[in-house]
Protein backbone atom coordinates (compact mmCIF):
# COMPACT_ATOMS: atom_id res chain seq x y z
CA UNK A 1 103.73 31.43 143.52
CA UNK A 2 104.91 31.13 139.96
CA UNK A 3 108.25 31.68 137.77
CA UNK A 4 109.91 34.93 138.42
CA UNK A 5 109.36 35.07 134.84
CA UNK A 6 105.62 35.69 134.51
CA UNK A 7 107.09 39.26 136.47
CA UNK A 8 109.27 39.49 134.00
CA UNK A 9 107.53 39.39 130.18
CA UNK A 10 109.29 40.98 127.54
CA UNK A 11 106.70 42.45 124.32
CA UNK A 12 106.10 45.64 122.80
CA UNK A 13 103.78 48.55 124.81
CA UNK A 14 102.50 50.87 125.64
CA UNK A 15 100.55 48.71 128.22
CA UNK A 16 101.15 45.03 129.32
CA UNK A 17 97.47 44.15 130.13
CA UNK A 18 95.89 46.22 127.13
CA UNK A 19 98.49 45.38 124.31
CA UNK A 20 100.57 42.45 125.57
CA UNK A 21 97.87 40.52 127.25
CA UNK A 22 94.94 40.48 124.69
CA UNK A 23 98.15 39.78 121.94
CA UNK A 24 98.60 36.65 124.20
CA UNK A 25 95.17 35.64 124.23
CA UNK A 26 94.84 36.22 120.34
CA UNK A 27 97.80 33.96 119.71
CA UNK A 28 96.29 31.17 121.63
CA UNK A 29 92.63 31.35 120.29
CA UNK A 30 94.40 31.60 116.65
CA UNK A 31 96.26 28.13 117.27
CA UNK A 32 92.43 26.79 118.89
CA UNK A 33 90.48 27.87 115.83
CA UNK A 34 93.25 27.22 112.62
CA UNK A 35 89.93 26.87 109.83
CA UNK A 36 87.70 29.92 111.31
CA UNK A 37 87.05 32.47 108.68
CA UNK A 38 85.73 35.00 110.76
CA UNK A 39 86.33 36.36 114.26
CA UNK A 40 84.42 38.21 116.91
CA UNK A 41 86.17 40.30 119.58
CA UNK A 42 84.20 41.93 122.43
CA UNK A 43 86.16 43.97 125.06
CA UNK A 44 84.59 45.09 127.90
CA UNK A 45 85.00 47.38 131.13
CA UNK A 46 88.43 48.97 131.56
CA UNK A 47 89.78 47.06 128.67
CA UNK A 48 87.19 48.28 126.06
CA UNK A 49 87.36 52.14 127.87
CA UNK A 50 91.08 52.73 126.91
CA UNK A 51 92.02 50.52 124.52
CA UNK A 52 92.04 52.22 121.45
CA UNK A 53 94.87 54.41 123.36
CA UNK A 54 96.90 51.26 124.30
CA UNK A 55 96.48 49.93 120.95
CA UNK A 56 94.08 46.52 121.90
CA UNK A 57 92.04 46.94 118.71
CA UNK A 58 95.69 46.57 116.65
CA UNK A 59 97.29 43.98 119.05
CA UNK A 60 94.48 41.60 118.47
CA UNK A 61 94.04 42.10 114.43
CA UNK A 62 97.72 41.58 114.00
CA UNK A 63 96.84 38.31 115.02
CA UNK A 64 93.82 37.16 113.72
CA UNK A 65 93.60 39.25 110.35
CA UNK A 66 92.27 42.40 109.39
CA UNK A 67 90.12 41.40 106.95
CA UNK A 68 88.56 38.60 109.51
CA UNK A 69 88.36 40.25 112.62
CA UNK A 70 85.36 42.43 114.11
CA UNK A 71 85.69 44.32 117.26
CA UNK A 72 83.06 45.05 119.14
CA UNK A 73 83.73 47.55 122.38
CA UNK A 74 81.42 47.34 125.53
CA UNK A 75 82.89 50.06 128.16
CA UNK A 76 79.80 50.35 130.50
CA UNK A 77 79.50 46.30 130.79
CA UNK A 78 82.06 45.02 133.35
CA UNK A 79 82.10 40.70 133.69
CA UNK A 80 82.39 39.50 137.17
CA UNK A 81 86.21 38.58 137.54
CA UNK A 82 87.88 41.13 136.30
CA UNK A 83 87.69 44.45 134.75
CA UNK A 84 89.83 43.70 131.59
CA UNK A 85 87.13 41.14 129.96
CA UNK A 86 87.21 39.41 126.18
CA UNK A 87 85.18 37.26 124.19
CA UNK A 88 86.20 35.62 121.59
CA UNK A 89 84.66 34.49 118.94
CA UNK A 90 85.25 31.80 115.96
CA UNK A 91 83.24 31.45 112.80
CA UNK A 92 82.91 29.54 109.61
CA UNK A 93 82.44 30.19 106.15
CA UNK A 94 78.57 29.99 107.18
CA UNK A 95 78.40 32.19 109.85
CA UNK A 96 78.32 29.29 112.29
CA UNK A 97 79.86 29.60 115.93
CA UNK A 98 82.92 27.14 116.32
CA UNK A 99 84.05 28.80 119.52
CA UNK A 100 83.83 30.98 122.47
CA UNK A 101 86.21 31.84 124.93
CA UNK A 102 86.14 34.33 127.54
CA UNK A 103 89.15 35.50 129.43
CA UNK A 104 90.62 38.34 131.02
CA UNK A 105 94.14 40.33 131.22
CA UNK A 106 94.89 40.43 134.68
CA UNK A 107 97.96 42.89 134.86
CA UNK A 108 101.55 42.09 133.63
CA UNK A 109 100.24 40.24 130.09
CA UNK A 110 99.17 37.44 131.90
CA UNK A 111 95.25 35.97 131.11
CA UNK A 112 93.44 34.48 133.49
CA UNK A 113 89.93 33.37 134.16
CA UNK A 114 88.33 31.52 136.94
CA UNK A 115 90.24 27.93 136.64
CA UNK A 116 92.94 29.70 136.10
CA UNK A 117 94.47 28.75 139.60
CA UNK A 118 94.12 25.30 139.06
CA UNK A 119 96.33 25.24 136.18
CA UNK A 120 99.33 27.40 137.79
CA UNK A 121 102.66 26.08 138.30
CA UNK A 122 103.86 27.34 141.70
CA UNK A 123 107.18 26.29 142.24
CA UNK A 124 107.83 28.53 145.17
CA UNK A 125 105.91 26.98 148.37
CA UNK A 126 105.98 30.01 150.58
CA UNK A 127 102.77 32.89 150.12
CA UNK A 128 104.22 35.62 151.62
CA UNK A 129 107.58 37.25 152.48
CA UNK A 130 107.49 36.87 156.49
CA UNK A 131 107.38 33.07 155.00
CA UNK A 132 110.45 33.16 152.91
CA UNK A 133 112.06 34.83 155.60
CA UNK A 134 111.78 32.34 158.01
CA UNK A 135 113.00 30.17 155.46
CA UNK A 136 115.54 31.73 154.14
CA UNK A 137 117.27 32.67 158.10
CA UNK A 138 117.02 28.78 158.47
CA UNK A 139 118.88 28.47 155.44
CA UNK A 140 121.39 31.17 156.19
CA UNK A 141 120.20 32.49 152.25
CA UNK A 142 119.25 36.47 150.96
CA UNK A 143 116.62 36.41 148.34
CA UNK A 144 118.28 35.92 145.07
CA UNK A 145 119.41 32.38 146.90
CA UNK A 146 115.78 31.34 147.94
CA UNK A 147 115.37 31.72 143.98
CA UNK A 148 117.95 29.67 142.92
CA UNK A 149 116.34 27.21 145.79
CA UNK A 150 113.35 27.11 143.22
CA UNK A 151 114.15 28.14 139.94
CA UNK A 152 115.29 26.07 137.15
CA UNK A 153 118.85 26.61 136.00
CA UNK A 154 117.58 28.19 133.45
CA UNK A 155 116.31 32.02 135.23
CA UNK A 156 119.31 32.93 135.31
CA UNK A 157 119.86 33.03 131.39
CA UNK A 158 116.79 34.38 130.86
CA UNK A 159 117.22 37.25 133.59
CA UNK A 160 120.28 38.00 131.07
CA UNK A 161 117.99 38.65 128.72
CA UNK A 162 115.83 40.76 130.70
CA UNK A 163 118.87 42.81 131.58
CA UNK A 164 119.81 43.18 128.27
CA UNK A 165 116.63 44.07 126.67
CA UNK A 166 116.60 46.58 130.23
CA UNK A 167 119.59 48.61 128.99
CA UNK A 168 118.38 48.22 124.87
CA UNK A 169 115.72 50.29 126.08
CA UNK A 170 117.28 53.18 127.37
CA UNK A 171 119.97 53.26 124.93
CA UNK A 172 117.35 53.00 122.33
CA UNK A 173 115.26 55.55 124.29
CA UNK A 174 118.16 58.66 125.22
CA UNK A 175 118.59 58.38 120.45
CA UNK A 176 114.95 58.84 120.46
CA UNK A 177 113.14 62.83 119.95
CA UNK A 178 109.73 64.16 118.30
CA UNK A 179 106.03 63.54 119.48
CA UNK A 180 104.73 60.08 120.98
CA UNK A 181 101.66 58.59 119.43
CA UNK A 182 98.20 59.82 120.38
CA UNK A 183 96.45 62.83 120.60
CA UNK A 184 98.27 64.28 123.35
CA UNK A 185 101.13 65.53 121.10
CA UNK A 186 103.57 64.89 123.58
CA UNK A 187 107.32 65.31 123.53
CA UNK A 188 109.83 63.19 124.20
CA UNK A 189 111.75 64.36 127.42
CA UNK A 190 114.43 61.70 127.73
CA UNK A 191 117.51 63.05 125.46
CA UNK A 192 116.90 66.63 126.76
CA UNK A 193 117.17 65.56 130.08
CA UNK A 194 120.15 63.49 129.76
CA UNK A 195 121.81 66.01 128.49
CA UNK A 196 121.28 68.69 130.56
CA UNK A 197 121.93 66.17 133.79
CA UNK A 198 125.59 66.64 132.00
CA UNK A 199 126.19 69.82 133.10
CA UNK A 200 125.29 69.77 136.77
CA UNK A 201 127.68 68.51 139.71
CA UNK A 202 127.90 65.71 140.69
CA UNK A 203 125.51 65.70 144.15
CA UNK A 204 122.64 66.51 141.34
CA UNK A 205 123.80 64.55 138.07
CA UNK A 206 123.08 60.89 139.51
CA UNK A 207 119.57 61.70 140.15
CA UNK A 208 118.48 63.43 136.97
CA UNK A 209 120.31 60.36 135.01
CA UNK A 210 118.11 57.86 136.84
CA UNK A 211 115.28 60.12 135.90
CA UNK A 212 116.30 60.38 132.21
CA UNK A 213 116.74 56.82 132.08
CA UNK A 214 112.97 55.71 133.24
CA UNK A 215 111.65 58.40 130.82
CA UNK A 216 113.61 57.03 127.77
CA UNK A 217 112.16 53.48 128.91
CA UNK A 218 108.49 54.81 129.56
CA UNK A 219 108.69 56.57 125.98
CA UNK A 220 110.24 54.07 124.03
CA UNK A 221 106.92 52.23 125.67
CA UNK A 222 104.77 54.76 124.87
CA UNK A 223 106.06 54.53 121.23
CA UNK A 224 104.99 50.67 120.78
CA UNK A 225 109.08 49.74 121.87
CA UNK A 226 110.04 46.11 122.96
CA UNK A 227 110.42 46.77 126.92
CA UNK A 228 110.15 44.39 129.85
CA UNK A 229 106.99 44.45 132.12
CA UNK A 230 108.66 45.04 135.78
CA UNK A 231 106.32 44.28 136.87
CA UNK A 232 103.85 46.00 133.64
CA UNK A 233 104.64 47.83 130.87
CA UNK A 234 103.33 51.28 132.22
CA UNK A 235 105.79 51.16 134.99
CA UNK A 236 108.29 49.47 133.12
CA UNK A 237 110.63 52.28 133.68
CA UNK A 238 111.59 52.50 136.75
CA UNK A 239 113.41 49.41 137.60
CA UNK A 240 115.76 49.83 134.48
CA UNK A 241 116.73 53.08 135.21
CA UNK A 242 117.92 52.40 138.55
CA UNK A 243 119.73 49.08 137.69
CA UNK A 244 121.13 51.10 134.82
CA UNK A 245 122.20 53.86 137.09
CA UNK A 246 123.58 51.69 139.64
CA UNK A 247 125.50 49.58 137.11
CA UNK A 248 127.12 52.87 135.45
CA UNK A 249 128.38 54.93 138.38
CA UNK A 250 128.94 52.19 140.87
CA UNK A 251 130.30 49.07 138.64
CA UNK A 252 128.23 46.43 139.57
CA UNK A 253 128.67 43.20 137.43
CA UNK A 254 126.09 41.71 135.47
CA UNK A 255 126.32 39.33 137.73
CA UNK A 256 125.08 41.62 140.77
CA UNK A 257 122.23 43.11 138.44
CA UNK A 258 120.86 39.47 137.72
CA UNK A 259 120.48 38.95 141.29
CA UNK A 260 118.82 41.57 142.44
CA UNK A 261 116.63 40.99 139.32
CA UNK A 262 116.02 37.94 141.48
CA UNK A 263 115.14 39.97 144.61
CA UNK A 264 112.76 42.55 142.82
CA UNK A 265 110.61 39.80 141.14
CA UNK A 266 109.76 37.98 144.21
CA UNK A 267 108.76 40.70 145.88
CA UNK A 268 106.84 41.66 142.53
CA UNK A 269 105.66 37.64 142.51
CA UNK A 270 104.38 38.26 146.64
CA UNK A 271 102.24 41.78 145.35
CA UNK A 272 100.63 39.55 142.09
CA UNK A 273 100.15 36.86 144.02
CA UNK A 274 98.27 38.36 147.46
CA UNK A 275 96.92 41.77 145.79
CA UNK A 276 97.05 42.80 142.39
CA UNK A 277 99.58 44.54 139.85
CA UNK A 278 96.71 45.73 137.66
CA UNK A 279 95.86 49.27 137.19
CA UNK A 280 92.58 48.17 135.95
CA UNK A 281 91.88 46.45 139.58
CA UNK A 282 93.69 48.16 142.29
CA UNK A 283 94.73 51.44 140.66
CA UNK A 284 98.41 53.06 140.08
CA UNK A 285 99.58 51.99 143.62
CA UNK A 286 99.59 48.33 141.87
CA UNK A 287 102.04 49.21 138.65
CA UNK A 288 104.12 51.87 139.97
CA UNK A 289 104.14 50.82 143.47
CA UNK A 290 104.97 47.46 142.69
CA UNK A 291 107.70 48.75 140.38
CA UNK A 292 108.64 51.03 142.88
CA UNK A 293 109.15 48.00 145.68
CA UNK A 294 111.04 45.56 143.53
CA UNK A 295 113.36 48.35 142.77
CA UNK A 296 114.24 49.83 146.44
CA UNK A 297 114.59 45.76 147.04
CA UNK A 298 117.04 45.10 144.40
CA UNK A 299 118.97 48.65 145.11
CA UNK A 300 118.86 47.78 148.89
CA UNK A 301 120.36 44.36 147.84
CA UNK A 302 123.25 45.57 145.57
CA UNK A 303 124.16 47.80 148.52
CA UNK A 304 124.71 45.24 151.06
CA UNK A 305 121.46 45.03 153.36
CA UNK A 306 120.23 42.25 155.13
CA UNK A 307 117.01 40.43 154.31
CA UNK A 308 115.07 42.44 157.41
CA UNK A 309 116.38 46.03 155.19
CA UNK A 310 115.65 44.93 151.91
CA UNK A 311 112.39 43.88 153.05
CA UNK A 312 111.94 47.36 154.95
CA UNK A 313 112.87 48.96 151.51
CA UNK A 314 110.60 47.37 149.60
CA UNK A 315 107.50 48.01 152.49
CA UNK A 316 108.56 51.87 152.33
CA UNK A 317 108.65 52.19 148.92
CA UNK A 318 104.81 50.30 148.33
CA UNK A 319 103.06 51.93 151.54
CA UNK A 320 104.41 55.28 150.40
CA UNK A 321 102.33 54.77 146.69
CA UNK A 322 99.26 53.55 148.45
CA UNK A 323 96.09 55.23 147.12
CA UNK A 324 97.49 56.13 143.32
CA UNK A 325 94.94 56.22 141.10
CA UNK A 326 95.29 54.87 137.51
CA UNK A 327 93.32 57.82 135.43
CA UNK A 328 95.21 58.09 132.01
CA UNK A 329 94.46 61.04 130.19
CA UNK A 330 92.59 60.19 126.53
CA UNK A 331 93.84 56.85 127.76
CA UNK A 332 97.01 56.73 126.58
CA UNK A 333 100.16 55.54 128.89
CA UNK A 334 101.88 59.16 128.92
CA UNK A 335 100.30 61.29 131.20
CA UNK A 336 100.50 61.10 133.98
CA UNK A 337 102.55 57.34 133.19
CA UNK A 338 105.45 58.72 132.07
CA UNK A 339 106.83 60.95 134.98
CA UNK A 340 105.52 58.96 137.55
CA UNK A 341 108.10 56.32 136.51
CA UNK A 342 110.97 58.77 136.82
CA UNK A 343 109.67 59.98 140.22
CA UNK A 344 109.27 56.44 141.10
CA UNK A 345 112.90 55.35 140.51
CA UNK A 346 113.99 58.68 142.59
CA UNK A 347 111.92 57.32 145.26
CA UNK A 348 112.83 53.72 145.30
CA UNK A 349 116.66 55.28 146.20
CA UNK A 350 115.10 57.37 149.07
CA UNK A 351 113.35 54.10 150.75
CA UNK A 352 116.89 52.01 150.12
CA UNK A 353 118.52 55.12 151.75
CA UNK A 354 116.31 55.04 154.57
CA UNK A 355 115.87 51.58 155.16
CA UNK A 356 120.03 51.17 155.25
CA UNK A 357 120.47 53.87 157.62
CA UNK A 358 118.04 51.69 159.84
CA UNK A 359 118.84 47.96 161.36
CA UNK A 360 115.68 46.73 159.74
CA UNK A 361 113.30 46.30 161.91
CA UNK A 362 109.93 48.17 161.70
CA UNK A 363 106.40 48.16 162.95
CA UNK A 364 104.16 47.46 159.46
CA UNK A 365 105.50 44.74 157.31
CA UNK A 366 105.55 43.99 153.91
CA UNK A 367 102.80 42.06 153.68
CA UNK A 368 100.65 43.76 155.68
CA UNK A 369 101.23 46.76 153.04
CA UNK A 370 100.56 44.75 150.41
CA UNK A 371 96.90 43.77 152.42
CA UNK A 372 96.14 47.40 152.43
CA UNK A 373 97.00 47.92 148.93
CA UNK A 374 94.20 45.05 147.77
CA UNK A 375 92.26 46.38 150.29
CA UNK A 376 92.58 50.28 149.13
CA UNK A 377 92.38 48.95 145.43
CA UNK A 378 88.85 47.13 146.34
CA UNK A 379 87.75 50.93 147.62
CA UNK A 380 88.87 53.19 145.06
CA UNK A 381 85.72 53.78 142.76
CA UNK A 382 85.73 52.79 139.14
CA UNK A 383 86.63 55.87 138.14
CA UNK A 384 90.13 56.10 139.28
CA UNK A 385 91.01 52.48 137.90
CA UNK A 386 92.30 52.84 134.12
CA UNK A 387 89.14 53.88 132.71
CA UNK A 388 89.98 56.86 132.06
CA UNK A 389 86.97 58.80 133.14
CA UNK A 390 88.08 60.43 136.54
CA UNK A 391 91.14 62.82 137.99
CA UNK A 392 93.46 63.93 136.08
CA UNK A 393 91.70 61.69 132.73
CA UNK A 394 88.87 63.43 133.21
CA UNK A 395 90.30 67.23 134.15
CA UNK A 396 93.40 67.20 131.51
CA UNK A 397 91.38 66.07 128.02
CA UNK A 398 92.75 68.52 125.68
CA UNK A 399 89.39 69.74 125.12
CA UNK A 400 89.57 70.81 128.81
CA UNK A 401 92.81 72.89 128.34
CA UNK A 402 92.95 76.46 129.33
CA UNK A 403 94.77 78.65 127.05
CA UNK A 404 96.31 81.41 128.42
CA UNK A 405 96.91 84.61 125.87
């Protein structure tokens, strides 16, 4: 498996495979092509069937140039590795092709094609978790440990930053009212709802702050705000909020945070690596459950558990998400995005609740959740993967809408 910090990518939304990801791969075909006076970009599949919602058309002419730079969109044409396809294209003065590339965003900003493997730097030599914990009970280690086994010095400066850019975006977020982007006209929820959390007791207050907190992070996303894909920017939400929430009313250090930063990316490094954190592939249950996981992990972690109950956390908090279908409506990451982060942070409590009232042990593991997920993803048709043609894309266009007089 890789750095902790390919989880962890910090850019501007609203979606980490349709803005951040194509952004990537127009930086790097820029700095391959420096004399091309003309470019060619083709998007196909998922990528080209939502991407003027998430913004790919502006992500990649930022880049390359406005006055240089072509799109070309190709919905109904999906390439063999992955839904999210590009070509790229270089030309010369003459019209001549200097250079083609085709890659694909594969969830979380990263780009990836079919040598992609090959090129990986996995630092951490166990696949799974029922690996690293065999390893880490011979070691006598908890997770955020087995990361400083395998981690350069370094993660835990940049896991600062994370945290910090974390709590920017809520602060910036719970400042923030009017309509997102996008046809949808949607209001911002986020200061309303912190406010009003105010004025309940206390039993009742905790859990509408967490809540107000992932929808100031999923709006500030929605809005084109710097966030940090945990593991992708349309369920960047939830882990903030609860590390946010956890940090406020229970006075965990920074110190504390970072490491159960630790703990939620490898668990979010075990879903990328053996299934898939791409809407676009395996649906909703591989961005919000994933976020989901990590979180009940790192809350399970900051409230003592053992390895077995932070692993039971996170396998509660995935199996419970399996089946979620990805269908934005008009494409956009607000509905049905932007709750589902909030009710995802309430839930990732619920499974650390559960799993610390337990001693751990349990019949389904992680990993075998994480099996079905891929497995589920592979099933669910087309439709119901970010293309924004099926459920509640298809039902809730605002064409569709019912008024009622």
């Amino acid at each position: 498996m890789e750095s902790i910090k390919k989880i962890y990518k910090i850019g501007n939304g609203p979606s980490s495979s349709h803005t951040i990801g194509p952004r990537n791969a127009a930086i790097i075909f820029l700095k391959e092509t420096p004399t091309a006076e003309k470019y060619s970009v083709t998007l196909y599949g998922s990528l080209a069937a939502t991407g003027k919602g998430h913004l790919t058309d502006k992500a990649i002419i930022n880049i390359l140039g406005n006055e240089k730079t072509t799109i070309i969109w190709k919905p109904e044409i999906f390439l063999p590795f992955h839904p999210n396809g590009m070509k790229y294209q270089a030309f010369d003065n003459s019209g001549n092709l200097l250079k083609e590339w085709i890659i694909y965003s594969v969830g979380g900003g990263k780009i990836a094609d079919e040598n992609t493997k090959f090129t990986e730097e996995n630092i951490y030599p166990h696949k799974n978790i029922a690996e690293i914990l065999k390893y880490m009970d011979s070691q006598g280690f908890t997770f955020w440990e087995y990361v400083q086994e395998f981690e350069k010095k370094e993660i835990w400066d940049y896991l600062q930053v994370v945290w910090e850019t974390m709590k920017k975006s809520i602060e910036i977020g719970l400042q923030e009212e009017g309509v997102l982007p996008g046809d949808l006209h949607l209001r911002r929820k986020a200061m309303s709802y912190y406010a009003k959390a105010k004025s309940y007791k206390p039993s009742l207050m905790g859990r509408m702050l967490v809540q107000s907190y992932a929808l100031a992070v999923s709006e500030h996303n929605a809005s084109g705000g710097e966030i940090v894909t945990a593991p992708t920017c349309g369920s960047s939400g939830v882990l903030p909020a609860v590390l946010y929430h956890l940090s406020q009313e229970h006075d965990y250090s920074d110190k504390q945070i970072i490491w159960a930063l630790a703990t939620a990316g490898i668990f979010g490094n075990v879903i990328k690596s053996n299934a898939s954190i791409s809407g676009a592939e395996v649906g909703c249950q591989g961005e919000i459950g994933s976020a989901c996981s990590m979180t009940a992990a790192a809350a399970n972690q900051l409230f003592g558990g053992t390895p077995q109950q932070i692993e039971y956390s996170a396998e509660m908090a995935l199996e419970h998400h399996l089946g979620l279908t990805c269908d934005p409506v008009c494409g956009l990451v607000q509905i049905p995005c932007i709750e589902r982060n909030a009710f995802a942070a309430l839930r990732a409590l619920d499974a650390n609740l559960y799993a610390m009232l337990s001693d751990g042990n349990h019949l389904i593991s992680f990993d075998k959740v994480v099996e079905t997920m891929k497995l589920t993803g592979k099933d669910l048709p087309s439709l119901y993967k970010e293309t924004a043609k099926g459920g509640l894309a298809f039902v809730g266009k605002p064409d569709r809408y019912i008024s009622i007089e």
